[in-house]
Protein backbone atom coordinates (compact mmCIF):
# COMPACT_ATOMS: atom_id res chain seq x y z
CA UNK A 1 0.00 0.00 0.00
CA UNK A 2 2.05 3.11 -1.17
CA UNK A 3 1.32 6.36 -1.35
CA UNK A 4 -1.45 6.17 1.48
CA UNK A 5 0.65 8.41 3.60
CA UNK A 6 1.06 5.46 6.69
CA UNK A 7 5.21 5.32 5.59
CA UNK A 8 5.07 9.24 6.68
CA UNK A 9 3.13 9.08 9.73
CA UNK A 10 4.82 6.29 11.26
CA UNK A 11 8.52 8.45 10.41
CA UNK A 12 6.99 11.26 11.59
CA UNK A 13 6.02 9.24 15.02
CA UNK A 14 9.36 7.84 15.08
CA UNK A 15 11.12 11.13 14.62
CA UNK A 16 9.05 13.17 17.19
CA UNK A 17 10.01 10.04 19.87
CA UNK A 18 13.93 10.58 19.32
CA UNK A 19 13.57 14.36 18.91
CA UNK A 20 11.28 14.44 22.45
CA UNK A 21 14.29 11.54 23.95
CA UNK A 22 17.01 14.71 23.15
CA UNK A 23 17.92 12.44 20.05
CA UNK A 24 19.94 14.06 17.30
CA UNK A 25 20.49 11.25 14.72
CA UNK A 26 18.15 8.43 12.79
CA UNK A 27 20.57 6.56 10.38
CA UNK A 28 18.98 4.43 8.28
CA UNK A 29 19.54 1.69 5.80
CA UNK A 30 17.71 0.99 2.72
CA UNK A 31 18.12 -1.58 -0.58
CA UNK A 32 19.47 0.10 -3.68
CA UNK A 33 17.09 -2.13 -5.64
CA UNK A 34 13.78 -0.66 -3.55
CA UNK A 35 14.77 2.99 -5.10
CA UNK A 36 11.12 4.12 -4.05
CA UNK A 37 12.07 3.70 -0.47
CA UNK A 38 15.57 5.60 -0.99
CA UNK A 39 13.65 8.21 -2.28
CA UNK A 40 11.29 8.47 0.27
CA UNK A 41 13.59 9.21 2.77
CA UNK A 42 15.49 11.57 0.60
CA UNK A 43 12.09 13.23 0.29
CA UNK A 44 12.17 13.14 3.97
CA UNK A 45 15.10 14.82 4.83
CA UNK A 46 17.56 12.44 5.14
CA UNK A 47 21.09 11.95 2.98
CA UNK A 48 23.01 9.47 1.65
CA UNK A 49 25.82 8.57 4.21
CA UNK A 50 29.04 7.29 1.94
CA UNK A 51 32.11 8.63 4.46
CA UNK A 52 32.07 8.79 8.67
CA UNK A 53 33.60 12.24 7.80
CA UNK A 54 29.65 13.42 6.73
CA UNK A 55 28.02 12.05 10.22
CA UNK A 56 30.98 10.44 12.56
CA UNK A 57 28.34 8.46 14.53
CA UNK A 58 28.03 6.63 11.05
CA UNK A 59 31.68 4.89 11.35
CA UNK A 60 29.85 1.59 13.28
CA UNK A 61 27.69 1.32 9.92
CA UNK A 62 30.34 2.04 7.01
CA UNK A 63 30.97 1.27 4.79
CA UNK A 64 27.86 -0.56 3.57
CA UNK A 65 27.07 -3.75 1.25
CA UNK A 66 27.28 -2.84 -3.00
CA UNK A 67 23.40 -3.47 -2.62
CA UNK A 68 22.13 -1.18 0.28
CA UNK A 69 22.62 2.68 1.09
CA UNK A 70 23.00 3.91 4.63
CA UNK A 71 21.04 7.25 5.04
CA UNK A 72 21.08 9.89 7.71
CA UNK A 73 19.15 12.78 9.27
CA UNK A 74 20.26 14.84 12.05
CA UNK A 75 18.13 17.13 14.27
């Protein structure tokens, strides 16, 4: 079921529960193949991760599989 709007309102929940928990960082990882759901979050704020230089918190996560993308949004 895409494009209903349930993919937003559960990020928004999710994002509104670290924000309120003094988070500062959702990394994420999606499948290159799925580019829909890459572009989703992209619409959503969050980058593509490809160095620990952009978000150093990232460094546990890098570098990532040829088939996935790690992506990243700060608050």
């Amino acid at each position: 079921m895409q494009n209903k709007g349930f993919g937003k309102t559960l990020l928004d929940f999710v994002e509104n529960l670290v924000f309120e928990k003094q988070g500062s960082l959702i990394l994420v990882k999606s499948l290159k193949m799925y580019e829909w759901v890459t572009n989703f979050y992209i619409k959503c704020g969050y980058k593509i991760i490809t160095s620990a230089d952009e978000i150093p918190e990232a460094k546990t996560y890098l570098p990532v599989e040829t088939w996935e993308y790690l992506l990243g949004k700060t608050f």
